[in-house]
N, C-alpha and C. Protein backbone atom coordinates (compact mmCIF):
# COMPACT_ATOMS: atom_id res chain seq x y z
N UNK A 1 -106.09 -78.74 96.38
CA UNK A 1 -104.70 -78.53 96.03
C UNK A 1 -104.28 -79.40 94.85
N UNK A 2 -104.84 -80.56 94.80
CA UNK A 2 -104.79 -81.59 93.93
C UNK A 2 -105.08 -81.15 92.71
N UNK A 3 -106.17 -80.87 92.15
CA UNK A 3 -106.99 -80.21 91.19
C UNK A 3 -106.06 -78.79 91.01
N UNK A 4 -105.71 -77.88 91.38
CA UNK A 4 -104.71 -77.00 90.98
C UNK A 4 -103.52 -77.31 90.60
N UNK A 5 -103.04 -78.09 91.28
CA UNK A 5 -101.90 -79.36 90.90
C UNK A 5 -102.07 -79.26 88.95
N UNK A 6 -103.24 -80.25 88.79
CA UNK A 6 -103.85 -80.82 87.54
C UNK A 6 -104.27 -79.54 86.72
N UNK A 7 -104.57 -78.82 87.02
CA UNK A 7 -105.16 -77.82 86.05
C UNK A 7 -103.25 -76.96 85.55
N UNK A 8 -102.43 -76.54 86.62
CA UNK A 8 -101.26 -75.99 86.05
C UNK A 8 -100.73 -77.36 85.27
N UNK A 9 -100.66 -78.38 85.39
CA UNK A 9 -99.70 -79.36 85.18
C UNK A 9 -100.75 -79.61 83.05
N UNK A 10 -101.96 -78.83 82.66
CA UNK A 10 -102.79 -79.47 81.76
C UNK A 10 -102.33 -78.12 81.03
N UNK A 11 -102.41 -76.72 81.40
CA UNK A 11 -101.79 -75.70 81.24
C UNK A 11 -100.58 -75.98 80.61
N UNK A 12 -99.73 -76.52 81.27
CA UNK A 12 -97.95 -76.23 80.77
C UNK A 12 -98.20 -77.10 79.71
N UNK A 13 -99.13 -78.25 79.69
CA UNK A 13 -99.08 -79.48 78.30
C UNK A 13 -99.43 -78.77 77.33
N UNK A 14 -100.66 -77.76 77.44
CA UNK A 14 -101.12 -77.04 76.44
C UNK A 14 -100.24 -75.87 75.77
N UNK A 15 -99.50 -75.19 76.40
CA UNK A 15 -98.29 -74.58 76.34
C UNK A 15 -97.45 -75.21 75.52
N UNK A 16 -96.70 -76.34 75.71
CA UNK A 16 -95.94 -76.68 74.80
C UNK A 16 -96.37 -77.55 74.11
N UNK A 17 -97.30 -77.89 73.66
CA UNK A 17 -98.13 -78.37 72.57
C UNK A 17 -97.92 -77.27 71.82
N UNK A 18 -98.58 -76.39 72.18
CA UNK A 18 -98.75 -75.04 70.93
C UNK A 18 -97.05 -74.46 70.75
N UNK A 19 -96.44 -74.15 71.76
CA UNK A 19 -94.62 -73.76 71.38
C UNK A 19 -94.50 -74.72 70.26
N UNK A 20 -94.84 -76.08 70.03
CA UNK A 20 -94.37 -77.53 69.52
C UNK A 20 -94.72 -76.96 68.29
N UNK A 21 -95.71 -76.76 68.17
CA UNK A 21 -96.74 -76.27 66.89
C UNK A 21 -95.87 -75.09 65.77
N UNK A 22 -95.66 -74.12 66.70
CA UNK A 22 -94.96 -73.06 66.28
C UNK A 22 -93.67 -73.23 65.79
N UNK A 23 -92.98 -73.82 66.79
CA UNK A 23 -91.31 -74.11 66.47
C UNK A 23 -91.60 -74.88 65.08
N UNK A 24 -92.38 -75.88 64.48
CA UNK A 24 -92.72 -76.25 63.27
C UNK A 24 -92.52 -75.62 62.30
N UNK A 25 -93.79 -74.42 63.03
CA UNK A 25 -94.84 -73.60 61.39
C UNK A 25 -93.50 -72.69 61.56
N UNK A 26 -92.63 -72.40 62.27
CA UNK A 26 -91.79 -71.21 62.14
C UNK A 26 -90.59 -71.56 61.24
N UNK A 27 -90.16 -72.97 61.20
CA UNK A 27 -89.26 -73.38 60.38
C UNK A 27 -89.26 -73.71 58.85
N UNK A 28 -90.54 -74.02 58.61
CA UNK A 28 -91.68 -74.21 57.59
C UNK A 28 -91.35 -72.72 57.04
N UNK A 29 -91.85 -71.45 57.78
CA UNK A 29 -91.39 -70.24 57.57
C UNK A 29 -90.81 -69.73 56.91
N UNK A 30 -89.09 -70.13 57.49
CA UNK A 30 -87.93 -69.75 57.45
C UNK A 30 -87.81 -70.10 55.27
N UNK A 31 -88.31 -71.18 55.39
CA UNK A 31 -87.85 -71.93 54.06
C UNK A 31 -88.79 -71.38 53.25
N UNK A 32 -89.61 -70.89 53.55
CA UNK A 32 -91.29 -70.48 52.49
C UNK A 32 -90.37 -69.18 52.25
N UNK A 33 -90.08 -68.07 53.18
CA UNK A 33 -89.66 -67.16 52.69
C UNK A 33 -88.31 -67.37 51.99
N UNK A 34 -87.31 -68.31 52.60
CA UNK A 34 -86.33 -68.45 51.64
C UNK A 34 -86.62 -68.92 50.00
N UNK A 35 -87.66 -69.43 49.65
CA UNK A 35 -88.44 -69.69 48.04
C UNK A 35 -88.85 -68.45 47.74
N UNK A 36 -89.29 -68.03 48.37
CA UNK A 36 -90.22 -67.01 47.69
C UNK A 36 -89.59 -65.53 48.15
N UNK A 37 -89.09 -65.39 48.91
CA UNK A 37 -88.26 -63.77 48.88
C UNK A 37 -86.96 -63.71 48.15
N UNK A 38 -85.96 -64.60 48.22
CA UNK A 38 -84.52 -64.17 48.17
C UNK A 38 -84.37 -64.95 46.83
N UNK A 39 -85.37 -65.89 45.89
CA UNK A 39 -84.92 -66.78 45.09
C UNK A 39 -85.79 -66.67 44.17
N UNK A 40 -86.83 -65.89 43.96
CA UNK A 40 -88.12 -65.71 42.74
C UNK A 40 -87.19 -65.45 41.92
N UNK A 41 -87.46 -66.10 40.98
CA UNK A 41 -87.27 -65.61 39.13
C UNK A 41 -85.68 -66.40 39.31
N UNK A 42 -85.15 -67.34 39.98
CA UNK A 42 -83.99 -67.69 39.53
C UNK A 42 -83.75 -68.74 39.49
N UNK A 43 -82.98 -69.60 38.43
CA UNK A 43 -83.05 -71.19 38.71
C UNK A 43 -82.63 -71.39 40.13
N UNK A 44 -83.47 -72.78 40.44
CA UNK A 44 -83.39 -72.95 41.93
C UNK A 44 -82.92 -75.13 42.32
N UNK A 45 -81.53 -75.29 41.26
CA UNK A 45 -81.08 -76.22 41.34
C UNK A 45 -80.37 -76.33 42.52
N UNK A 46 -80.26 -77.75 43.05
CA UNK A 46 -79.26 -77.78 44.21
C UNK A 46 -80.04 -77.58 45.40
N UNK A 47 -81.39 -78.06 45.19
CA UNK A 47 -82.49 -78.29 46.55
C UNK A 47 -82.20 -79.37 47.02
N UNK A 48 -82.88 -79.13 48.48
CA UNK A 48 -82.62 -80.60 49.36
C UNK A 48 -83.70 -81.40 49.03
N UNK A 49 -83.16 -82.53 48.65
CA UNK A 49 -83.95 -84.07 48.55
C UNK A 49 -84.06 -84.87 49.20
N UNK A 50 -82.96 -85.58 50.41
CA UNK A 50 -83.24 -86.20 51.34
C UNK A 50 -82.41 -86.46 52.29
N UNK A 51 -82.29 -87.40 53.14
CA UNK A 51 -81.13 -87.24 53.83
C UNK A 51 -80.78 -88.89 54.53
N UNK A 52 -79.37 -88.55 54.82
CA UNK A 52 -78.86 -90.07 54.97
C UNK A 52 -77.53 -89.83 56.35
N UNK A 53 -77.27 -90.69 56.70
CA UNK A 53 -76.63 -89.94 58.15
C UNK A 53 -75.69 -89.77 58.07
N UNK A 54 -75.53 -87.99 58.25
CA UNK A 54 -74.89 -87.38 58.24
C UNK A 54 -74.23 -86.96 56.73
N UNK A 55 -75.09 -86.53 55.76
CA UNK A 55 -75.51 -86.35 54.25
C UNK A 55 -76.79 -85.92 54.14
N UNK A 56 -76.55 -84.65 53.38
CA UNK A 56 -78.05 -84.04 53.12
C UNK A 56 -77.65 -83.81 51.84
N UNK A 57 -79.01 -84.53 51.09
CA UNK A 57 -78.53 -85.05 49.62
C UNK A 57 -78.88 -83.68 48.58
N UNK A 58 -78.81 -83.13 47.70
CA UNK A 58 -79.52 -82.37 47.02
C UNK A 58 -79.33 -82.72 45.78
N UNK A 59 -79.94 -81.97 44.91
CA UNK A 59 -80.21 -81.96 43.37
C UNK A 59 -78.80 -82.14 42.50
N UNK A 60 -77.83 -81.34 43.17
CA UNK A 60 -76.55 -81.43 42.77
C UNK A 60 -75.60 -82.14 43.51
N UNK A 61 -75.43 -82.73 44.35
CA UNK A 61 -74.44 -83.87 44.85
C UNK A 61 -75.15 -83.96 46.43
N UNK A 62 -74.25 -83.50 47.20
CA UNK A 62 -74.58 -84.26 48.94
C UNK A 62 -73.56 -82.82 49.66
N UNK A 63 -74.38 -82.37 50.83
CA UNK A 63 -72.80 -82.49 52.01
C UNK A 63 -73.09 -82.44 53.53
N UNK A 64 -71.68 -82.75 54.12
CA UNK A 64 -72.17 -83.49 55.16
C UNK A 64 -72.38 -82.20 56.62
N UNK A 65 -72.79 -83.41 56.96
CA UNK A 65 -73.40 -82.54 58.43
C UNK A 65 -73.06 -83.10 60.00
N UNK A 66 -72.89 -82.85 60.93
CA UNK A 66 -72.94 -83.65 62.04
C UNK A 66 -73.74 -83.91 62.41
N UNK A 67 -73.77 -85.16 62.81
CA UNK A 67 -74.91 -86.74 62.77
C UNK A 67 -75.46 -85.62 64.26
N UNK A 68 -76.88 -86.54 64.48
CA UNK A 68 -77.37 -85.78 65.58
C UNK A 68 -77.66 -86.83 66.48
N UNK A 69 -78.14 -87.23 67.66
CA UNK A 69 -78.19 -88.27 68.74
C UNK A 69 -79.66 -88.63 67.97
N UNK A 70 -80.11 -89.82 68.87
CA UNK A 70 -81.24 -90.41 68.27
C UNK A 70 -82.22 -89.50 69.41
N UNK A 71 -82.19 -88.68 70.33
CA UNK A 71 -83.00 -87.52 70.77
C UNK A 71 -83.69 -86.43 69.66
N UNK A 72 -82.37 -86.68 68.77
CA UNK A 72 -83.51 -85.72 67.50
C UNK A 72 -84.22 -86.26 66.86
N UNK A 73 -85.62 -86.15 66.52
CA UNK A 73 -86.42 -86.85 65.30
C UNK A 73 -86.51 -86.30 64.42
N UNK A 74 -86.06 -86.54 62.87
CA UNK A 74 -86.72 -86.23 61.82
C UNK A 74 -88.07 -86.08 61.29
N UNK A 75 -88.30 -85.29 61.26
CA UNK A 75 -89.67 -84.96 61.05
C UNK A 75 -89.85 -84.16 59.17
N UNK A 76 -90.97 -84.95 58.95
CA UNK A 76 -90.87 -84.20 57.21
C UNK A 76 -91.79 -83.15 57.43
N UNK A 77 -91.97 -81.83 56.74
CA UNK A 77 -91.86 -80.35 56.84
C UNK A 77 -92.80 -80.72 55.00
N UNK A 78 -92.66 -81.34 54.47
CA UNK A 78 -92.91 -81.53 52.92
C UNK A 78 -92.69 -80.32 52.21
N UNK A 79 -91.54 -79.86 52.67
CA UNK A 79 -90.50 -78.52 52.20
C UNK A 79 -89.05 -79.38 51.58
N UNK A 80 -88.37 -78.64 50.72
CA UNK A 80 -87.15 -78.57 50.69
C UNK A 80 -85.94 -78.20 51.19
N UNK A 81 -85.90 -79.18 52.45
CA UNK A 81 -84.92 -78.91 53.64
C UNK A 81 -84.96 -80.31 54.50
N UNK A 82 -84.31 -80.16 55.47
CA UNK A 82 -83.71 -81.73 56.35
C UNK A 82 -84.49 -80.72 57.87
N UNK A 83 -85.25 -81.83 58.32
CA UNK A 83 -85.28 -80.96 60.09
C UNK A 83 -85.51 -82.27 60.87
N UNK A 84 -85.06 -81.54 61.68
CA UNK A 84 -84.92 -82.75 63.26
C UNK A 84 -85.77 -81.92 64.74
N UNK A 85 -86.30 -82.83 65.03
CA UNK A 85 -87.31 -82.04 66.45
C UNK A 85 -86.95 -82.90 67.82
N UNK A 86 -86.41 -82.23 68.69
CA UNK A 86 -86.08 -82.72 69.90
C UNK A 86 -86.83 -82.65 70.94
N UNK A 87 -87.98 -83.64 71.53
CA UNK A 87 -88.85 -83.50 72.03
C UNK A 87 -88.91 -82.59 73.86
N UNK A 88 -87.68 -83.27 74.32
CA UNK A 88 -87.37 -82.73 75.47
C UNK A 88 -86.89 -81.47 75.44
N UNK A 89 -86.14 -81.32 74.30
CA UNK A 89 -85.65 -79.41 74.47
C UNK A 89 -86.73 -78.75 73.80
N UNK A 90 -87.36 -79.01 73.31
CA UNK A 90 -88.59 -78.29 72.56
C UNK A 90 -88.20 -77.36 71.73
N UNK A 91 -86.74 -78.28 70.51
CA UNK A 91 -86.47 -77.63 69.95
C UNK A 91 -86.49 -78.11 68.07
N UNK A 92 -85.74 -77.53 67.25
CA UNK A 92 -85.64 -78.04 65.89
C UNK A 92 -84.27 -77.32 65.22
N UNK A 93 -83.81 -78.10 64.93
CA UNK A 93 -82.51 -77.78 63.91
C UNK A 93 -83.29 -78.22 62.59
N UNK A 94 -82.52 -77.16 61.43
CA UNK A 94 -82.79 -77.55 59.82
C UNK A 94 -81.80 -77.02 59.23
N UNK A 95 -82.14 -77.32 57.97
CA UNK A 95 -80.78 -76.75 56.64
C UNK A 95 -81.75 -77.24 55.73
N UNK A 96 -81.39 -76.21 54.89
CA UNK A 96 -81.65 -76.09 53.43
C UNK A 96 -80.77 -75.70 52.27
N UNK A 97 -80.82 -75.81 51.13
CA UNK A 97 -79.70 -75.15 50.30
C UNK A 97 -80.06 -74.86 48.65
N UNK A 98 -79.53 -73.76 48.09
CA UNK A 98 -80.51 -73.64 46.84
C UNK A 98 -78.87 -73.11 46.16
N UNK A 99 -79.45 -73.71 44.86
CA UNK A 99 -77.62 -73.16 44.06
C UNK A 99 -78.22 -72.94 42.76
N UNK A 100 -76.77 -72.48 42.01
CA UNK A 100 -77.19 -71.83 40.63
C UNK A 100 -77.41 -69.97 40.82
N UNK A 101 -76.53 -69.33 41.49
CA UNK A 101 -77.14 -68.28 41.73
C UNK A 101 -78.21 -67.76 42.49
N UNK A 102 -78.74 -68.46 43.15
CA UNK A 102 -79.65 -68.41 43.51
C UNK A 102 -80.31 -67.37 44.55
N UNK A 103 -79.06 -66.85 45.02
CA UNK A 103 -79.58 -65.45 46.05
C UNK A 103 -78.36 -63.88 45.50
N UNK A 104 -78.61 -63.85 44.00
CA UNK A 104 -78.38 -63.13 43.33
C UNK A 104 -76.86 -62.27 43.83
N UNK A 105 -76.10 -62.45 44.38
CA UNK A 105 -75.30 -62.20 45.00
C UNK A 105 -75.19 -60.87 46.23
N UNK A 106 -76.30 -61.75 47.28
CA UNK A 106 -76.60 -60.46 48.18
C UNK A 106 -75.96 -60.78 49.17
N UNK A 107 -75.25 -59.87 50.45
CA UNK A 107 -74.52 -60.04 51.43
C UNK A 107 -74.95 -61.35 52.60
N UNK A 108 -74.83 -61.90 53.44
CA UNK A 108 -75.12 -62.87 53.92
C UNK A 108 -75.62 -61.76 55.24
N UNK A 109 -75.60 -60.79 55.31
CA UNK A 109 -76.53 -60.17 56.26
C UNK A 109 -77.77 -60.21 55.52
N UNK A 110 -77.63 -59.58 54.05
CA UNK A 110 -79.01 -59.10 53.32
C UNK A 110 -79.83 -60.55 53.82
N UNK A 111 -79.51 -61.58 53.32
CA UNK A 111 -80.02 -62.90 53.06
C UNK A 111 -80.62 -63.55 54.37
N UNK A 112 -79.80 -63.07 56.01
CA UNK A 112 -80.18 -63.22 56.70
C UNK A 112 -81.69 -62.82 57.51
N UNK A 113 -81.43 -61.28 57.11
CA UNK A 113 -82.56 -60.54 57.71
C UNK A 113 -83.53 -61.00 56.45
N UNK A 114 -84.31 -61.27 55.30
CA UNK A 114 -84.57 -62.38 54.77
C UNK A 114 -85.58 -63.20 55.52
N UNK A 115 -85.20 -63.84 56.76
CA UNK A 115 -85.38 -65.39 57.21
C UNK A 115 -85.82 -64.67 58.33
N UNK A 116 -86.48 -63.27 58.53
CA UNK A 116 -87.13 -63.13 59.76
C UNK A 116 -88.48 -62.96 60.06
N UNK A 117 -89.45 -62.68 58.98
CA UNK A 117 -91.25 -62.36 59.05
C UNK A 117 -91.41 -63.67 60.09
N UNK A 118 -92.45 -62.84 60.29
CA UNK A 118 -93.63 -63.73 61.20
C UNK A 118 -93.29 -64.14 62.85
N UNK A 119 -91.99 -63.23 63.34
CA UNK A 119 -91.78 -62.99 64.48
C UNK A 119 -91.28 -61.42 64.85
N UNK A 120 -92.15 -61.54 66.43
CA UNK A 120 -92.76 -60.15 66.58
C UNK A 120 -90.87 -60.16 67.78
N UNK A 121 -91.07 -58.62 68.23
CA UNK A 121 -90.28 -58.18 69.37
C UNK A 121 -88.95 -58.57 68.97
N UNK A 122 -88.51 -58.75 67.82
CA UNK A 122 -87.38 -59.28 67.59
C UNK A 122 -86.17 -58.66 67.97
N UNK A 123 -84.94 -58.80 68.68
CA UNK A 123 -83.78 -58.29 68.75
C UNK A 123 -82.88 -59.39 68.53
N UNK A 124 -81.71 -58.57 67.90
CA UNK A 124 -80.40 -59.53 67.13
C UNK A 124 -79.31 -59.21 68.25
N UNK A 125 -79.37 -60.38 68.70
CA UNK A 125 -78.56 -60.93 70.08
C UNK A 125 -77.36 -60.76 69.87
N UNK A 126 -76.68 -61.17 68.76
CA UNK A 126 -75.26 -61.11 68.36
C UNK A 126 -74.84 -62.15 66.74
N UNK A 127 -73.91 -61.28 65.86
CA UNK A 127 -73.60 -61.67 64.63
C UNK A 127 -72.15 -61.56 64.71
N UNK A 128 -71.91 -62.82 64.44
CA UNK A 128 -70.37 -63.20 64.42
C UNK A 128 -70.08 -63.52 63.03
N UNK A 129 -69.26 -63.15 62.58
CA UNK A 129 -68.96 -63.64 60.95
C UNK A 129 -67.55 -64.65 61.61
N UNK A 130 -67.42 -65.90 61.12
CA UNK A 130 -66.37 -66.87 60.79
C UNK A 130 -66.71 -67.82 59.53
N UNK A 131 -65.44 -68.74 59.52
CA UNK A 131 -64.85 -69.13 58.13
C UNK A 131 -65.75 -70.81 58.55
N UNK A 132 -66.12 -71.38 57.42
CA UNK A 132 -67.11 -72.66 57.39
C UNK A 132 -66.52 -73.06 56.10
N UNK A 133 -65.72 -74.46 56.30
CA UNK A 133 -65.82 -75.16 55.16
C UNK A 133 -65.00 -74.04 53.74
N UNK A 134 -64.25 -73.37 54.54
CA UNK A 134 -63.24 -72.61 53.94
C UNK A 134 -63.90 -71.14 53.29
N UNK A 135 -65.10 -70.86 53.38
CA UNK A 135 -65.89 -69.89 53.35
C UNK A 135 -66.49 -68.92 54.02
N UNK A 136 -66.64 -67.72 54.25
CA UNK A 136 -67.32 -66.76 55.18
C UNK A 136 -68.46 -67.53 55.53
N UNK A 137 -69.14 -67.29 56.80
CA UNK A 137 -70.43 -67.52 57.41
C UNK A 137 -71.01 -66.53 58.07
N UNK A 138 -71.74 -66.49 58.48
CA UNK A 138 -72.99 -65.26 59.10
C UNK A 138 -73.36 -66.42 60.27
N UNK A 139 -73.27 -66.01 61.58
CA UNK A 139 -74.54 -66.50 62.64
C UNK A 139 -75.31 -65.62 63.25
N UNK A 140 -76.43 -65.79 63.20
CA UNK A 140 -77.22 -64.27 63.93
C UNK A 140 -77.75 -64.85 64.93
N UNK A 141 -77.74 -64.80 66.43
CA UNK A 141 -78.68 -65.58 67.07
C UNK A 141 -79.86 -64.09 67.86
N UNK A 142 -80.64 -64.57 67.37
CA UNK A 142 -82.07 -63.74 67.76
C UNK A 142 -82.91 -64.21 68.98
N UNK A 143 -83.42 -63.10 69.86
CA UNK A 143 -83.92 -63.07 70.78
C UNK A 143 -85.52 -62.73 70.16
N UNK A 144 -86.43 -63.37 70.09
CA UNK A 144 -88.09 -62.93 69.23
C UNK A 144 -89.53 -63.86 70.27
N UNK A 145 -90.40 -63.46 69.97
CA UNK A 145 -91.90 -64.46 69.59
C UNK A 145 -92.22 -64.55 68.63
N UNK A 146 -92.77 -65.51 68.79
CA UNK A 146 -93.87 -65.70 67.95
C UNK A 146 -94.92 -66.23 68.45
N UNK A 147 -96.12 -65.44 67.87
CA UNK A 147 -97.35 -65.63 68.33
C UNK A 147 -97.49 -65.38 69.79
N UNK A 148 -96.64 -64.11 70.81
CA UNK A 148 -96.66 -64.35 72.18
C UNK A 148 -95.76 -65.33 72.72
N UNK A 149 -95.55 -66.08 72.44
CA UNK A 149 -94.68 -67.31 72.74
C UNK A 149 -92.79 -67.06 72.37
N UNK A 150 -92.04 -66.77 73.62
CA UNK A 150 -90.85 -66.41 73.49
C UNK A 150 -90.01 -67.82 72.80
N UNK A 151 -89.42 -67.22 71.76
CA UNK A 151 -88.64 -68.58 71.07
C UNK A 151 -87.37 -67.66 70.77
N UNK A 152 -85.91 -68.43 70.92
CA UNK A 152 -84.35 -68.03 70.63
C UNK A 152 -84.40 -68.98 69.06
N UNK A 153 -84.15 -68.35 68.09
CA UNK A 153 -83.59 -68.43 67.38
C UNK A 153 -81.81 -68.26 66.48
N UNK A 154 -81.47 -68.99 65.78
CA UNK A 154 -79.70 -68.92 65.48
C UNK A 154 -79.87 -69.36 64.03
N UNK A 155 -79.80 -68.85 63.67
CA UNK A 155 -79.40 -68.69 61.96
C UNK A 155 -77.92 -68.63 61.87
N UNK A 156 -77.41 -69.68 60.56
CA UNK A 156 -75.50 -70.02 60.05
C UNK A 156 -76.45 -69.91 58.15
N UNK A 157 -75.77 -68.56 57.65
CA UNK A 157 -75.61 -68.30 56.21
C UNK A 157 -74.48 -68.50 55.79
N UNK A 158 -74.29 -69.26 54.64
CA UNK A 158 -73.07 -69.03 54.33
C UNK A 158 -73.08 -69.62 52.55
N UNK A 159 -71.93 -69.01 51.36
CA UNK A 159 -72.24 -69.57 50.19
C UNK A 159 -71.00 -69.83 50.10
N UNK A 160 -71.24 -70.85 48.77
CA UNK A 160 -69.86 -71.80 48.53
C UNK A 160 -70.60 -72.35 47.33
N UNK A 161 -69.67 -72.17 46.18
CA UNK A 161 -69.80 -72.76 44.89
C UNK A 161 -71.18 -72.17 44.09
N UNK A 162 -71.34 -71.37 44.45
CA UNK A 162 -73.00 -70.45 43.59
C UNK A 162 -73.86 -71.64 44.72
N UNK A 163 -73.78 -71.73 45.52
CA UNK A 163 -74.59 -72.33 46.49
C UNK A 163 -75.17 -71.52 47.43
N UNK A 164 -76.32 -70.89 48.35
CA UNK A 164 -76.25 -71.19 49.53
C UNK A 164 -77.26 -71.67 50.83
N UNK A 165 -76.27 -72.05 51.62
CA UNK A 165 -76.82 -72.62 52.90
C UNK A 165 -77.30 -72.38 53.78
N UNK A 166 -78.25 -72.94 54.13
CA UNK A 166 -78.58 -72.30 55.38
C UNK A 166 -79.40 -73.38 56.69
N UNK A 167 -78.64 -73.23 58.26
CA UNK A 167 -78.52 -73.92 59.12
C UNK A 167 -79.38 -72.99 60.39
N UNK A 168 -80.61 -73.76 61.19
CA UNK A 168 -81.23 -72.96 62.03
C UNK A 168 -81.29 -73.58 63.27
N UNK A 169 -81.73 -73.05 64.14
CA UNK A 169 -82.20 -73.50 65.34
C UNK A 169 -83.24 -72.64 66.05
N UNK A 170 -84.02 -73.22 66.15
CA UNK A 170 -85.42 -72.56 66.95
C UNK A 170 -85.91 -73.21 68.02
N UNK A 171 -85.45 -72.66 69.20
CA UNK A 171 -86.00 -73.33 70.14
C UNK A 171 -86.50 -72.57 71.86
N UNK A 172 -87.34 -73.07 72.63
CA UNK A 172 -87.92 -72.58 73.30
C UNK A 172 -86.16 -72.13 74.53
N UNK A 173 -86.73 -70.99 75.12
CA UNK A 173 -85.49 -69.88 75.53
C UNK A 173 -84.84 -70.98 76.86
N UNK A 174 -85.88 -72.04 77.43
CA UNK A 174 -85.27 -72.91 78.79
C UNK A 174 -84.19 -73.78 78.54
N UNK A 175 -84.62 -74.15 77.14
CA UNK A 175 -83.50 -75.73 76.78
C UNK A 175 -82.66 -74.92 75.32
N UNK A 176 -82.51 -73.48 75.11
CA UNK A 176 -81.52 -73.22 74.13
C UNK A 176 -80.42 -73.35 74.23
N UNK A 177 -79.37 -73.11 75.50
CA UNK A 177 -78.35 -73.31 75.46
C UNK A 177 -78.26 -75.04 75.46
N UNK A 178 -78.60 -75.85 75.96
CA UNK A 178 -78.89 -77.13 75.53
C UNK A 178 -78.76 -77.74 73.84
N UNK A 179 -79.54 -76.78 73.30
CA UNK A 179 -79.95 -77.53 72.05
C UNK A 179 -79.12 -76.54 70.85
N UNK A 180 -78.46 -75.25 71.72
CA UNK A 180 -76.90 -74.63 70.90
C UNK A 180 -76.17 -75.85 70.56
N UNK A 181 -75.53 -76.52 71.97
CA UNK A 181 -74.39 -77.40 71.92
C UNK A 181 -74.31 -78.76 70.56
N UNK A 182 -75.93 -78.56 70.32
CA UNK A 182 -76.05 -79.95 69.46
C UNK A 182 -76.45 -79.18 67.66
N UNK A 183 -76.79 -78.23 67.93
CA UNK A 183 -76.90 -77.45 66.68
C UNK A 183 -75.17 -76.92 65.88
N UNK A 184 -74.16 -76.68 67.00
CA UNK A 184 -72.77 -76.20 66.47
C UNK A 184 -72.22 -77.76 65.80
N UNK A 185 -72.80 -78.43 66.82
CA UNK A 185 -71.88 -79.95 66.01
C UNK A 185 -72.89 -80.29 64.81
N UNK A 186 -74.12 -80.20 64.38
CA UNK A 186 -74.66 -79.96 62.95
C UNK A 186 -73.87 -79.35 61.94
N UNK A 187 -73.49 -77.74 62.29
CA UNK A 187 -73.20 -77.19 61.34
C UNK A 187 -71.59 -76.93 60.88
N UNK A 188 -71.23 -77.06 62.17
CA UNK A 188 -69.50 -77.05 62.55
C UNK A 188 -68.88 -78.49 61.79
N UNK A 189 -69.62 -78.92 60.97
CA UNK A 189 -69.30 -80.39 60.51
C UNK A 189 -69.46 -80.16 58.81
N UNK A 190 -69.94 -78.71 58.10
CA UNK A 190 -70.72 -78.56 57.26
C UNK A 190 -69.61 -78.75 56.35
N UNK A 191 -69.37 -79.93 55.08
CA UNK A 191 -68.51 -79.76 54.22
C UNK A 191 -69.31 -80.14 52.78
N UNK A 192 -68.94 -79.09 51.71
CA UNK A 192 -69.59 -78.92 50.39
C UNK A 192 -69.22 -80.65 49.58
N UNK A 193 -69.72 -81.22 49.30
CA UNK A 193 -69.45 -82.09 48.55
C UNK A 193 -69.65 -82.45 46.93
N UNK A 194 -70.41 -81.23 46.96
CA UNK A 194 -71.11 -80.91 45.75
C UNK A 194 -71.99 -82.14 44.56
N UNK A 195 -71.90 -81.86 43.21
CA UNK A 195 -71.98 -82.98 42.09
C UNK A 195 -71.11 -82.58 41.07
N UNK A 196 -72.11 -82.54 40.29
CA UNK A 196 -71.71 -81.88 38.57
C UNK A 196 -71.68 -80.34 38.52
């Protein structure tokens, strides 16, 4: 009984080892296709450079974000974007942001659906459009896998100043409503601060 014990209990480690893995490469994803689908051929000023609490700095000035508990870790992606990984929810919040025109002026649905390859079974749970930082927003929260592995995803689009933004959450379907509550105070905090 013991040994079955140990073999499910080496199982579930291996399990979310690999979810761990994914929720990564999937956010990694999100931003590869945001370079390379929605932004080829256009200046791509106003990338994220680094981050400071509750400030995500870019090429063109800063803006802010809601601070996250010290449960989230920053983790570098060696992408152009800010992400945090929460070990117990087995989850990840990020943002990224690209300006100068940069998503040619396509609807914040177009831009959304965009940010979806590389997850299978996908259904769009629900899209709410509200106002962010005095601007329209897009949230799509998606029901998908990847790789077999059920993950909830929540995408926040939104542009401001030939800017735009973009705020995620990917996380395994047990601890999402969990790791919602800490993703709205991320983005629900989002104010343009711009530069030059």
């Amino acid at each position: 009984m013991l040994d079955f014990k140990c073999q499910n209990r080496e199982k579930e480690r291996v399990r979310t080892q690999k979810l761990h893995r994914y929720i990564l490469q999937l956010t990694a994803l999100f931003l590869s296709v945001s370079l390379l689908g929605c932004f080829g051929g256009v200046k791509k000023t106003g990338k994220v450079t680094g981050y400071r609490e509750g400030q995500v700095l870019t090429k063109k000035g800063y803006y802010q974000v809601g601070e996250l508990s010290s449960d989230w870790q920053r983790i570098n992606l060696e992408k152009a974007m800010i992400a945090f990984y929460n070990p117990q929810l087995k989850s990840t919040i990020s943002t990224d942001s690209f300006c100068d025109q940069a998503y040619n002026d396509s609807s914040l649905k177009s831009l959304t659906q965009q940010l979806f390859p590389g997850l299978q079974n996908l259904k769009v749970i629900e899209e709410k459009q509200f106002q962010l930082d005095g601007r329209g927003a897009l949230q799509t929260l998606v029901d998908a896998e990847l790789d077999g592995l059920p993950v909830m995803v929540n995408i926040v689009v939104l542009k401001k100043d030939w800017c735009l933004f973009d705020f995620y959450l990917v996380s395994e379907k047990s601890s999402f409503a969990r790791a919602m509550s800490d993703f709205e105070k991320f983005y629900q905090n989002f104010s343009y601060l711009g530069g030059d």
